[in-house]
C-alpha atoms as a PDB file:
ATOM      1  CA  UNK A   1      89.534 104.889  60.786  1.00  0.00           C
ATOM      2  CA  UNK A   2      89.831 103.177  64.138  1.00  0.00           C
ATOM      3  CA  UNK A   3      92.724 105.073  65.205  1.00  0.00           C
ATOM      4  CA  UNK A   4      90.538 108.609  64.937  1.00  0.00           C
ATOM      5  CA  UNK A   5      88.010 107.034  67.520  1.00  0.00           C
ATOM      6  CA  UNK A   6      90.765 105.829  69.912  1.00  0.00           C
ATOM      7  CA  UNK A   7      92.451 109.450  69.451  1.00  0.00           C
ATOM      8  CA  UNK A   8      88.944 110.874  70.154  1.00  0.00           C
ATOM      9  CA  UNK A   9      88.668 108.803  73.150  1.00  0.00           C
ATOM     10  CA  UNK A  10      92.193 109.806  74.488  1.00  0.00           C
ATOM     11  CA  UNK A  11      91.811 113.871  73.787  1.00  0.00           C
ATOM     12  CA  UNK A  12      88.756 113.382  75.559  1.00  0.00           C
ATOM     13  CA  UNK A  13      90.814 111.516  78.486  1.00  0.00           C
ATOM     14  CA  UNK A  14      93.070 114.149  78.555  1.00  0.00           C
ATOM     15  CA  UNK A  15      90.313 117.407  78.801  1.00  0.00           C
ATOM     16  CA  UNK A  16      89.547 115.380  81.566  1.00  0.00           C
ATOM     17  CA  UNK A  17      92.455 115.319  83.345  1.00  0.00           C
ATOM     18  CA  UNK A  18      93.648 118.981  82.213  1.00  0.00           C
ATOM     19  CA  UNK A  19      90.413 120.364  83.760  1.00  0.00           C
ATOM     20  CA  UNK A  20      90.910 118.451  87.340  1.00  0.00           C
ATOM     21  CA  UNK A  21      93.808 120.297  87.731  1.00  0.00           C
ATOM     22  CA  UNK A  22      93.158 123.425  86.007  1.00  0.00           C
ATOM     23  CA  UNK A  23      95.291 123.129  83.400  1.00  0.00           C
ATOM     24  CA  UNK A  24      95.359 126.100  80.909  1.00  0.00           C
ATOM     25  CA  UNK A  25      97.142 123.533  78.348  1.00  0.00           C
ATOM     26  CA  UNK A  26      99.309 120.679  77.494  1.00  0.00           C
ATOM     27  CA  UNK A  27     102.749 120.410  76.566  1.00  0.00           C
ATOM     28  CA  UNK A  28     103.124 116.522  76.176  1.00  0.00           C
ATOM     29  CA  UNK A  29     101.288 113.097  75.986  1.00  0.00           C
ATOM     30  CA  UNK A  30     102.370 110.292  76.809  1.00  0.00           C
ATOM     31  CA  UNK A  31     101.053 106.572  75.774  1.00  0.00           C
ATOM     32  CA  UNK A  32     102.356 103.432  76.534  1.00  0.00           C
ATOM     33  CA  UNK A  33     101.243 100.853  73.426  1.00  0.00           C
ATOM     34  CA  UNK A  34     101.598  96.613  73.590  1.00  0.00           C
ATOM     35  CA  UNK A  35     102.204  95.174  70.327  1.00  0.00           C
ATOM     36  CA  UNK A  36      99.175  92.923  70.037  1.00  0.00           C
ATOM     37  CA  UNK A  37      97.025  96.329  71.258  1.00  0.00           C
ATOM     38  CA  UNK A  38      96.258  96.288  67.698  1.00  0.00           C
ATOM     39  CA  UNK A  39      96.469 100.178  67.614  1.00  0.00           C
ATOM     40  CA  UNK A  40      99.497 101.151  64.643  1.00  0.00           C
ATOM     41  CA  UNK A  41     101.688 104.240  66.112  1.00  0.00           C
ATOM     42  CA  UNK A  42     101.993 105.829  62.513  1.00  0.00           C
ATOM     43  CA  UNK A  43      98.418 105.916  61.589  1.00  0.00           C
ATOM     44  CA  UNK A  44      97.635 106.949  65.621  1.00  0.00           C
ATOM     45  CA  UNK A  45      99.892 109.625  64.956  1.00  0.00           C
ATOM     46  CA  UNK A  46      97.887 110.967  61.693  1.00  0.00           C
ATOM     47  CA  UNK A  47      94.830 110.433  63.655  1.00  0.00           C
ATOM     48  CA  UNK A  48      96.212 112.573  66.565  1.00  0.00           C
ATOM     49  CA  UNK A  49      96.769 115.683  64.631  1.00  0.00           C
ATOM     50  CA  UNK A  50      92.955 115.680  63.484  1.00  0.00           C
ATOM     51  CA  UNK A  51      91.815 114.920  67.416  1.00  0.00           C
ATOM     52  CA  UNK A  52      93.766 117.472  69.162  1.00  0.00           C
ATOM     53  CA  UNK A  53      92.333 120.362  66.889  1.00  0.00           C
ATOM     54  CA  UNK A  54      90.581 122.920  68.946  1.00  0.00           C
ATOM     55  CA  UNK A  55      91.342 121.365  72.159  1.00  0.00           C
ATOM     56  CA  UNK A  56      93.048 121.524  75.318  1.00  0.00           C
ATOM     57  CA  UNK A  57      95.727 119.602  73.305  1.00  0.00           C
ATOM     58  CA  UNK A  58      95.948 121.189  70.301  1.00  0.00           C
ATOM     59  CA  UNK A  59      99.885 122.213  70.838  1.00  0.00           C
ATOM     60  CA  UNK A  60     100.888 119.019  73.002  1.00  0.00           C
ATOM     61  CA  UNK A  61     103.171 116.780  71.247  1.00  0.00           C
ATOM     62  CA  UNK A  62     102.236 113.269  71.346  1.00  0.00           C
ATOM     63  CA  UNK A  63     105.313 110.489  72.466  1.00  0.00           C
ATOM     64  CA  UNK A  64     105.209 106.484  72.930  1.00  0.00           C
ATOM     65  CA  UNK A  65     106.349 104.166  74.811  1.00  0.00           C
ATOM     66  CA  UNK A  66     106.474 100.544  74.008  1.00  0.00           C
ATOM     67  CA  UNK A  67     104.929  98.005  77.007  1.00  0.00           C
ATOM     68  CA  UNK A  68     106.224  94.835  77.086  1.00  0.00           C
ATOM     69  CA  UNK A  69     104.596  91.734  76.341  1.00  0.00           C
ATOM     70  CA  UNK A  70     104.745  89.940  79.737  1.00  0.00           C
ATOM     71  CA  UNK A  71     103.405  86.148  79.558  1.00  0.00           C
ATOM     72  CA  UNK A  72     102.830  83.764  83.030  1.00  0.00           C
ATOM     73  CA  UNK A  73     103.764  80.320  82.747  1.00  0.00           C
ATOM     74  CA  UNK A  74     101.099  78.136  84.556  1.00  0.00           C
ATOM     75  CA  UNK A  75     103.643  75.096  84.575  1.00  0.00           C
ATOM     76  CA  UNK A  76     106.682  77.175  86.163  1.00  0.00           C
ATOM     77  CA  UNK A  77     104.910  79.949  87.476  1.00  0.00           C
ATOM     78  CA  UNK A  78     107.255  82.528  85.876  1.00  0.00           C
ATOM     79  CA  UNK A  79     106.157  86.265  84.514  1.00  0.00           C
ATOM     80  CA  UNK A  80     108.613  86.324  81.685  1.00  0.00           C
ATOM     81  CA  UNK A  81     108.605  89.103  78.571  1.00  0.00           C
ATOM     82  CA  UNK A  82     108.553  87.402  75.079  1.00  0.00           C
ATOM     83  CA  UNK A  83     108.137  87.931  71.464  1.00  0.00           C
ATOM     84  CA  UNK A  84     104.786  88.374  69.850  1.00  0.00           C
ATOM     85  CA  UNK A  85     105.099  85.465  67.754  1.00  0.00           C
ATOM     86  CA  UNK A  86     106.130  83.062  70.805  1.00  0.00           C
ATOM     87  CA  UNK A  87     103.763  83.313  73.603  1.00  0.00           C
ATOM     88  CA  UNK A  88     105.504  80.083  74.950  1.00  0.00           C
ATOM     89  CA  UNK A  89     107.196  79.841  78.972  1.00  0.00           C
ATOM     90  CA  UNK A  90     110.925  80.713  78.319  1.00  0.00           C
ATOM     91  CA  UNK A  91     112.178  78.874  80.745  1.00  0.00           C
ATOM     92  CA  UNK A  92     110.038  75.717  80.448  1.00  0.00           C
ATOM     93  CA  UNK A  93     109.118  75.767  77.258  1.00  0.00           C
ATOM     94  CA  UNK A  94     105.276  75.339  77.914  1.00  0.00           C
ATOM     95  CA  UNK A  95     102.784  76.747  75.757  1.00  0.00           C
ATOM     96  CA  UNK A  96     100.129  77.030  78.063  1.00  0.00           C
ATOM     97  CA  UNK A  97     100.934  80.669  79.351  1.00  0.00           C
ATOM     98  CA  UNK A  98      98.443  83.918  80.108  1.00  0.00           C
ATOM     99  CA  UNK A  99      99.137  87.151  78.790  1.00  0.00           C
ATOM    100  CA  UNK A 100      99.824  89.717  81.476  1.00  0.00           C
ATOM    101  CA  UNK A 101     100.415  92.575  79.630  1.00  0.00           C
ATOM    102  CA  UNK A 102     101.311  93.643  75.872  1.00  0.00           C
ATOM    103  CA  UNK A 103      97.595  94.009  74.219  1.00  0.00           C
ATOM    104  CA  UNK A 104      96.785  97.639  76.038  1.00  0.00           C
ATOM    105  CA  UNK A 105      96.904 101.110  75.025  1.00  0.00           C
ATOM    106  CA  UNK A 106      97.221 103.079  78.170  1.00  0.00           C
ATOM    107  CA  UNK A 107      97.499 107.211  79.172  1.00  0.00           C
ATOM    108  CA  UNK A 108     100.805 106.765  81.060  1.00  0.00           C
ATOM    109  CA  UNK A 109     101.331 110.684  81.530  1.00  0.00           C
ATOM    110  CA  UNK A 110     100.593 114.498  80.901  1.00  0.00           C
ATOM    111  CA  UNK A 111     103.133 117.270  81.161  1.00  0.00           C
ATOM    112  CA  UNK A 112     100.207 120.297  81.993  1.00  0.00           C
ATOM    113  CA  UNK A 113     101.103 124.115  81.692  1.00  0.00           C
ATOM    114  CA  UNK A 114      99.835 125.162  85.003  1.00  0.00           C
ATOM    115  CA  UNK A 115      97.768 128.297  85.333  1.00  0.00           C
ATOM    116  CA  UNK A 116      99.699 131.646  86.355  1.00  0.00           C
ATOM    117  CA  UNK A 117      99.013 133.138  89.103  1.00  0.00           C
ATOM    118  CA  UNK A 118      99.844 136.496  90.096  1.00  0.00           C
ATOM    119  CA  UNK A 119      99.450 137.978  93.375  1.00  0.00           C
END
């Protein structure tokens, strides 16, 4: 299942992260996902709840955000957002455009339980 491996590779992100700033757990992740990342929220969900077993993560819920799909028009010199079946300029109409952003999978934030410390 592709979506265990990208989990893996996110928990392991995340341990990271957690134990720079010394962490003692997580309370939330949260991903930002383009629809042509080719990574399907359900089945990244199922995947999650296998990952996060046993780790820094194990009681941090998991939440998404959608990124848009951002195109630039080479004729018009526009960024514009579109639809994932229309990758054409908006304004001009031309087809030659380069995706900006909409195919990533990214770690936009933690919410960390910080460590107590008692004096």
């Amino acid at each position: 299942m592709h979506e265990l491996a990208v989990c893996q590779a996110l928990i392991e992100q995340v341990e990271i992260l957690a134990e720079e700033h010394r962490a003692v757990g997580v309370n939330k992740i949260i991903v930002r996902i383009g629809p042509l990342s080719g990574v399907e929220p359900t089945l990244l969900e199922q995947a999650y709840e296998i990952a996060r077993a046993g780790t820094v993560a194990a009681e941090a819920r998991l939440v998404f955000e959608d990124a848009p799909l951002v195109v630039h028009c080479s004729h018009c010199d526009l960024d514009a957002e579109v639809d994932p079946n229309r990758l054409v300029c908006p304004a001009c109409g031309n087809w030659r455009t380069t995706l900006v952003s909409g195919d990533e999978m990214l770690l936009a934030r933690l919410e960390l339980d910080a460590p107590t410390v008692l004096h």
